[in-house]
PDB file of N, CA and C in Angstrom:
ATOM      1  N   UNK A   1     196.581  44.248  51.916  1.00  0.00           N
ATOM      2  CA  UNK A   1     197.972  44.414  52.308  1.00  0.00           C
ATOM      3  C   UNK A   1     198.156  45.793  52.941  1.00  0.00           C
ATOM      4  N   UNK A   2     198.917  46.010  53.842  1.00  0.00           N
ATOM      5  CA  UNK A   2     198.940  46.877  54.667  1.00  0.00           C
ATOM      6  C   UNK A   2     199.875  48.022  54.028  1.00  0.00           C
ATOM      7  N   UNK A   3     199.724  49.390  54.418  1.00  0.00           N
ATOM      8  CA  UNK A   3     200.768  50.498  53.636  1.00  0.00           C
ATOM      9  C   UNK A   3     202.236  50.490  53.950  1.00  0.00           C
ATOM     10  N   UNK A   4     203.433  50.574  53.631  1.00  0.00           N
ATOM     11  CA  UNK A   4     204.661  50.184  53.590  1.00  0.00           C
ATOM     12  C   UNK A   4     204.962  51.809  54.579  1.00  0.00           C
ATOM     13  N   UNK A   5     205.537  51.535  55.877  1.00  0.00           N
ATOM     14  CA  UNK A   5     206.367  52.256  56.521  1.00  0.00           C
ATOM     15  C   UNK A   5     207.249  53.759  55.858  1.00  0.00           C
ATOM     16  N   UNK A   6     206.891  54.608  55.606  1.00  0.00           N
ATOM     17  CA  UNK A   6     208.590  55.356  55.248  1.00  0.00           C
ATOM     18  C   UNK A   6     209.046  55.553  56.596  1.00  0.00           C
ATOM     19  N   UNK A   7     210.603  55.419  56.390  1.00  0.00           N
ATOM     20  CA  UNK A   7     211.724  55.382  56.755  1.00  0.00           C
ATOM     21  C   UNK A   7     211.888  56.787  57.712  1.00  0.00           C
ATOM     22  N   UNK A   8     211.711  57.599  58.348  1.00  0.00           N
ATOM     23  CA  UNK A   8     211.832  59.160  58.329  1.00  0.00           C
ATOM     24  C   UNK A   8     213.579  59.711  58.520  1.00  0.00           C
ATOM     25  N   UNK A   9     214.089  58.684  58.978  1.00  0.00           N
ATOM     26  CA  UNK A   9     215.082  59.475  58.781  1.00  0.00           C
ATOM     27  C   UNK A   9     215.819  59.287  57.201  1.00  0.00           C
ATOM     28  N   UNK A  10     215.567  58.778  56.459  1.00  0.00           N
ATOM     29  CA  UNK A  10     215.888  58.667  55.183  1.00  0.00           C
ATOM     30  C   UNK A  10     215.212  59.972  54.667  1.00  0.00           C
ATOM     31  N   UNK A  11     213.825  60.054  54.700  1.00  0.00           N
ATOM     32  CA  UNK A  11     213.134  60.597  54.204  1.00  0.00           C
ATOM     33  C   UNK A  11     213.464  62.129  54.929  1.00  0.00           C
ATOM     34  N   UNK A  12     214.732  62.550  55.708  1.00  0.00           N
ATOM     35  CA  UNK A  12     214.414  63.431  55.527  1.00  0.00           C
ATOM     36  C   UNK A  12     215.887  63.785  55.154  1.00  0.00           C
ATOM     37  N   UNK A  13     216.692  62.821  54.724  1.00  0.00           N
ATOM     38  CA  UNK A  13     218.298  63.365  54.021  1.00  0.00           C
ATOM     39  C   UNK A  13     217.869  63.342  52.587  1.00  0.00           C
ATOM     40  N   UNK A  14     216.890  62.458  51.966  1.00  0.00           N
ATOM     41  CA  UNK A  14     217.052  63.241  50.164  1.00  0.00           C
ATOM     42  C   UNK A  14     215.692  63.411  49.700  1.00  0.00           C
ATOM     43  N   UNK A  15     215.823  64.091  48.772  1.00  0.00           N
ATOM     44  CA  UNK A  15     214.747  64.429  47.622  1.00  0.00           C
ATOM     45  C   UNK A  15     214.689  64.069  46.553  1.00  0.00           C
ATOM     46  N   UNK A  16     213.762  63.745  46.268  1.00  0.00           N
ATOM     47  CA  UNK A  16     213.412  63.843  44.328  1.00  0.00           C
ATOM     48  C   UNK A  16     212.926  64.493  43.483  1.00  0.00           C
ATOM     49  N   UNK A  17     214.368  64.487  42.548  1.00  0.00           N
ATOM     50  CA  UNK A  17     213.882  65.218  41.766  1.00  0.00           C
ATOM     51  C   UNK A  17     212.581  64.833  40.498  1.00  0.00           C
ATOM     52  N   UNK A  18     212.242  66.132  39.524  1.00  0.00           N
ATOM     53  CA  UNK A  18     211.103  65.487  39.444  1.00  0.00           C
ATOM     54  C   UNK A  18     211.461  64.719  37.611  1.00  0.00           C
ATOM     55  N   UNK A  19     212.621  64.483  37.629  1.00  0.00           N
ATOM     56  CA  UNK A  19     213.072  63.352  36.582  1.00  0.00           C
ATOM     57  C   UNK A  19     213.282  62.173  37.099  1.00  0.00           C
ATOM     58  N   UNK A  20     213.093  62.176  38.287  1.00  0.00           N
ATOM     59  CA  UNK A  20     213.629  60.751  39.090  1.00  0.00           C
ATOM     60  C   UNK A  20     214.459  60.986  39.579  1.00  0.00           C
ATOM     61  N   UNK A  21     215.641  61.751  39.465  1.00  0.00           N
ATOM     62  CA  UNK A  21     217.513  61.791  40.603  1.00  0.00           C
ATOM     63  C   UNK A  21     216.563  61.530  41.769  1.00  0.00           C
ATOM     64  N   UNK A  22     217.483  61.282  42.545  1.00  0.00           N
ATOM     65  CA  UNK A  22     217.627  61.359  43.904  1.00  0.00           C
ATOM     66  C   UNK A  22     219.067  62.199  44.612  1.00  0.00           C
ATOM     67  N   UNK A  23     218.520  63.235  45.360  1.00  0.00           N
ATOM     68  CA  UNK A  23     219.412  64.724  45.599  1.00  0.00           C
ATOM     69  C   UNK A  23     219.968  64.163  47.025  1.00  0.00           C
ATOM     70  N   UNK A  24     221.502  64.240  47.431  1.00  0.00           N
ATOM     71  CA  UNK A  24     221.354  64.229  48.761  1.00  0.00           C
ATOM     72  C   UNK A  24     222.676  65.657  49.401  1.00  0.00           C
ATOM     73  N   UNK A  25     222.531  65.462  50.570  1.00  0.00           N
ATOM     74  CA  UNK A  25     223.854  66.592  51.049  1.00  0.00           C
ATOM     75  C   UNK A  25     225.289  65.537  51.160  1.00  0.00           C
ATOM     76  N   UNK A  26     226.075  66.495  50.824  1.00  0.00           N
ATOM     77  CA  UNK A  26     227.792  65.946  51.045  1.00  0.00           C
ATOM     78  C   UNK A  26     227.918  65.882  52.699  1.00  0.00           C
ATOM     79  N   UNK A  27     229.108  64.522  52.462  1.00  0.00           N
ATOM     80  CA  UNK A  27     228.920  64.244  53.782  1.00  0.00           C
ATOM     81  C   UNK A  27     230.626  65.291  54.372  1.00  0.00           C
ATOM     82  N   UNK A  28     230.636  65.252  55.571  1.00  0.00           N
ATOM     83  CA  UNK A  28     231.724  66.387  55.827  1.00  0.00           C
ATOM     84  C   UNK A  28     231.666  67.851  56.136  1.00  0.00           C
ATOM     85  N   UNK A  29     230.323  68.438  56.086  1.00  0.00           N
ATOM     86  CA  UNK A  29     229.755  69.320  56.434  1.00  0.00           C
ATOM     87  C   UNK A  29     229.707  69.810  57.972  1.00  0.00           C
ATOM     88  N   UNK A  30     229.654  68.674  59.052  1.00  0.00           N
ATOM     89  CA  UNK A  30     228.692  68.976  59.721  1.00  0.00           C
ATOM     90  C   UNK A  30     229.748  69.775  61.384  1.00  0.00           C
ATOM     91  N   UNK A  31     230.659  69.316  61.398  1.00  0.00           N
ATOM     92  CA  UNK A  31     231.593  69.844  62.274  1.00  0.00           C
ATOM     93  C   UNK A  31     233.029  69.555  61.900  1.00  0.00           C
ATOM     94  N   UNK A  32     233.777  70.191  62.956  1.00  0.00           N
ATOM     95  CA  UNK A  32     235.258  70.172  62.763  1.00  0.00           C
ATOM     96  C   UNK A  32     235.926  71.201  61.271  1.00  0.00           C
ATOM     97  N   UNK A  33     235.269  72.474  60.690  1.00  0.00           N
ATOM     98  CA  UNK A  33     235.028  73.088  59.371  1.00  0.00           C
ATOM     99  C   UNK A  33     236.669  74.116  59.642  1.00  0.00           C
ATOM    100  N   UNK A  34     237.227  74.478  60.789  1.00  0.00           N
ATOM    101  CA  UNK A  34     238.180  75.289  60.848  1.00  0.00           C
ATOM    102  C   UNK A  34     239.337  74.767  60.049  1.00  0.00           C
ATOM    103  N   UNK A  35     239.778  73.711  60.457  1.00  0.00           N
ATOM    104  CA  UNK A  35     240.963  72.842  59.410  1.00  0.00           C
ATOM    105  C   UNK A  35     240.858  72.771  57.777  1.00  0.00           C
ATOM    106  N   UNK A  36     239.767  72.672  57.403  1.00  0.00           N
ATOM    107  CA  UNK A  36     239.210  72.782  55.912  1.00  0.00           C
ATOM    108  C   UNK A  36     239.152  73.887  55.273  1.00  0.00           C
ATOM    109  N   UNK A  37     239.617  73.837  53.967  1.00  0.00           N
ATOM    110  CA  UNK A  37     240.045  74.989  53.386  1.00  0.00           C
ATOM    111  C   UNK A  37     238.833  75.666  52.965  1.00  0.00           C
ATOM    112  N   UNK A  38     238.481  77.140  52.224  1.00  0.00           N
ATOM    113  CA  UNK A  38     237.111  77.587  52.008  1.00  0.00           C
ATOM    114  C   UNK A  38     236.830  77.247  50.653  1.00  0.00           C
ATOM    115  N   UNK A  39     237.519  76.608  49.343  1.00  0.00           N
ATOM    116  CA  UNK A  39     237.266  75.982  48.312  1.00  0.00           C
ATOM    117  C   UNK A  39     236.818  74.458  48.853  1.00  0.00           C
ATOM    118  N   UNK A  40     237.204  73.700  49.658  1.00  0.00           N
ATOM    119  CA  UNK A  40     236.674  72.464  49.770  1.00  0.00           C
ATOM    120  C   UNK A  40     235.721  72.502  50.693  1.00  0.00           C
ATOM    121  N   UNK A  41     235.407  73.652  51.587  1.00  0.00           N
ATOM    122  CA  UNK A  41     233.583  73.455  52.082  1.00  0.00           C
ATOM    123  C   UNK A  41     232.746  74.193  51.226  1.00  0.00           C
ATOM    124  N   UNK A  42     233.145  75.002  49.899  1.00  0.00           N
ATOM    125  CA  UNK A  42     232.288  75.443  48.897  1.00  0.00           C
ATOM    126  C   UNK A  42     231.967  74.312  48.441  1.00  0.00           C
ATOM    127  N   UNK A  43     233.121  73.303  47.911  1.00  0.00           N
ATOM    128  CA  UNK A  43     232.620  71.793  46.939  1.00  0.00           C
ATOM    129  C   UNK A  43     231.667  70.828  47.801  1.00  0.00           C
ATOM    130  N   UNK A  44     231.795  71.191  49.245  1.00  0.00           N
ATOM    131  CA  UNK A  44     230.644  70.397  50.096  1.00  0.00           C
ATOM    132  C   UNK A  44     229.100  70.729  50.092  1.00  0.00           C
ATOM    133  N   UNK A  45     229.478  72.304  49.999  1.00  0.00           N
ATOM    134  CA  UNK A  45     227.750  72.828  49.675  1.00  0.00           C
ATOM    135  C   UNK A  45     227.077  72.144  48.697  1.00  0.00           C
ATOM    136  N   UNK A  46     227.664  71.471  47.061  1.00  0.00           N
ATOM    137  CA  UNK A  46     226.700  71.124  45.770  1.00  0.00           C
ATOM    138  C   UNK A  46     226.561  70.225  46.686  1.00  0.00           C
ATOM    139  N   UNK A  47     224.950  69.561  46.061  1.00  0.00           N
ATOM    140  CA  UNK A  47     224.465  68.745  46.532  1.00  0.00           C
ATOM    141  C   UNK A  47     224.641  67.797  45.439  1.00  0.00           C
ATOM    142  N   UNK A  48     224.733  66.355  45.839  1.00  0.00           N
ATOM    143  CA  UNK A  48     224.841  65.049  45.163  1.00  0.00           C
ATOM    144  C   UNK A  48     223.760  64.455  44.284  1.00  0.00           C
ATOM    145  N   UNK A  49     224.175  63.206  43.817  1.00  0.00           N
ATOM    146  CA  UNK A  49     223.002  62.445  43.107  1.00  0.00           C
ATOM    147  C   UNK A  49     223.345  61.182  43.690  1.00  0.00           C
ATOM    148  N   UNK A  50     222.248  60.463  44.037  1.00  0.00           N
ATOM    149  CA  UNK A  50     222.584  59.232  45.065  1.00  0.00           C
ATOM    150  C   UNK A  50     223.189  58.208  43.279  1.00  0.00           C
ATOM    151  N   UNK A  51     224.016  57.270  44.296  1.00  0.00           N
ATOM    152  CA  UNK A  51     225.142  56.812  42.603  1.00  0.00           C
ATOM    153  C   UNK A  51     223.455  55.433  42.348  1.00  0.00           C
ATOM    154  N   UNK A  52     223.174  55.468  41.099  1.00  0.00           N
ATOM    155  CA  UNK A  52     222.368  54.163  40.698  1.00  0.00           C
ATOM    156  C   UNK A  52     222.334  53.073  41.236  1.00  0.00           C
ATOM    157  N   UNK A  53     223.691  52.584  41.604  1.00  0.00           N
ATOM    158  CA  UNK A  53     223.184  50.964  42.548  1.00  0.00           C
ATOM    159  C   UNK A  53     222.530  51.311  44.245  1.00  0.00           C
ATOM    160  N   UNK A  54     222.646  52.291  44.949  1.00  0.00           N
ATOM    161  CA  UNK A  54     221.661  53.118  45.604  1.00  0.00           C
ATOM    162  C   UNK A  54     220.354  53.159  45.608  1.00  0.00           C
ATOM    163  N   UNK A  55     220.194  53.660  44.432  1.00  0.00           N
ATOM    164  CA  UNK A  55     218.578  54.213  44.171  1.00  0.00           C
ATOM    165  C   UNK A  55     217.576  53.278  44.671  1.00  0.00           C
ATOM    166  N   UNK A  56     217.637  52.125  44.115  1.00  0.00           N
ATOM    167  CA  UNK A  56     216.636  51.605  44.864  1.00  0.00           C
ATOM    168  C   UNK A  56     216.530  50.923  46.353  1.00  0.00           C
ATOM    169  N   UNK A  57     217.528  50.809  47.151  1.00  0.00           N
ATOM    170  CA  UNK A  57     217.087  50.744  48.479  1.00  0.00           C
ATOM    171  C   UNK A  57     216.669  52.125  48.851  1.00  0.00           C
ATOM    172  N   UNK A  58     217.087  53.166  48.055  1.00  0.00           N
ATOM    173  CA  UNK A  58     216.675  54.592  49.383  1.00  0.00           C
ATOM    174  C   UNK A  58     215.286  54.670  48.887  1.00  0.00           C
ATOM    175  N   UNK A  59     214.685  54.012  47.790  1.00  0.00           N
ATOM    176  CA  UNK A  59     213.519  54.164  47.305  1.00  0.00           C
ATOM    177  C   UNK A  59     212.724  53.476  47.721  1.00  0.00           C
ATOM    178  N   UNK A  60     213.043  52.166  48.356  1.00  0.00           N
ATOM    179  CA  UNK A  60     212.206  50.922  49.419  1.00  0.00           C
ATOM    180  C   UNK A  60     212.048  52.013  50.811  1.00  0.00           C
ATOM    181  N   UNK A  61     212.971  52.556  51.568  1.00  0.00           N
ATOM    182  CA  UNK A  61     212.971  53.542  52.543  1.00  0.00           C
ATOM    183  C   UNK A  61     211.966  54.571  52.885  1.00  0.00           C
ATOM    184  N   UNK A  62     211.510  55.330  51.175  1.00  0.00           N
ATOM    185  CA  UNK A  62     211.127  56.528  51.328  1.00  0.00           C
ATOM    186  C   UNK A  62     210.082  55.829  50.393  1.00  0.00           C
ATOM    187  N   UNK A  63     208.935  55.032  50.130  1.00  0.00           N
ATOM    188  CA  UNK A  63     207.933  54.166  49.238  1.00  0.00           C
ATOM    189  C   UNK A  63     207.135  55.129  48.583  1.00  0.00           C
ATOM    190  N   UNK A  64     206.376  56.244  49.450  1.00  0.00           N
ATOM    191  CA  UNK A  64     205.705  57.286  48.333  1.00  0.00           C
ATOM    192  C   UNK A  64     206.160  58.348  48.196  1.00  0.00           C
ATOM    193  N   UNK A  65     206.944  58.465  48.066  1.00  0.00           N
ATOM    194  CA  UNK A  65     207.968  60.036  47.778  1.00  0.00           C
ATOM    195  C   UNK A  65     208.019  60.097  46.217  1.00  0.00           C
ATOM    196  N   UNK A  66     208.610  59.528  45.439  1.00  0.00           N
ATOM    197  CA  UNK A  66     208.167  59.356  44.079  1.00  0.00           C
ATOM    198  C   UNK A  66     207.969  58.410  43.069  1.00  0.00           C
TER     199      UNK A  66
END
């Protein structure tokens, strides 16, 4: 059987951690930041945990990552 594809652009929005999470960035970051207040692009900086019914397609995506 042949080796399973990763995904690269998946593979390059999250990480794993090494308990298993899966880390990703908040979405809202990326332009238009002048209108937004500087407490709600601080709360954009934490980074996420992909929610459980998630996990496993981004994990079919990214196959040897962890």
């Amino acid at each position: 059987m042949p080796k399973m594809k990763t995904r690269k652009s998946a593979a390059k929005r999250f990480k794993f951690t090494g308990t298993g999470k899966i880390v990703r960035r908040n979405t809202g970051k990326g332009h238009l930041m002048m209108k937004k207040s500087g407490g709600r692009k601080r709360r954009l900086d934490v980074e996420s945990c992909v929610a459980s019914g998630e996990k496993q397609k981004v994990r079919r995506m990214v196959p040897y990552s962890a």
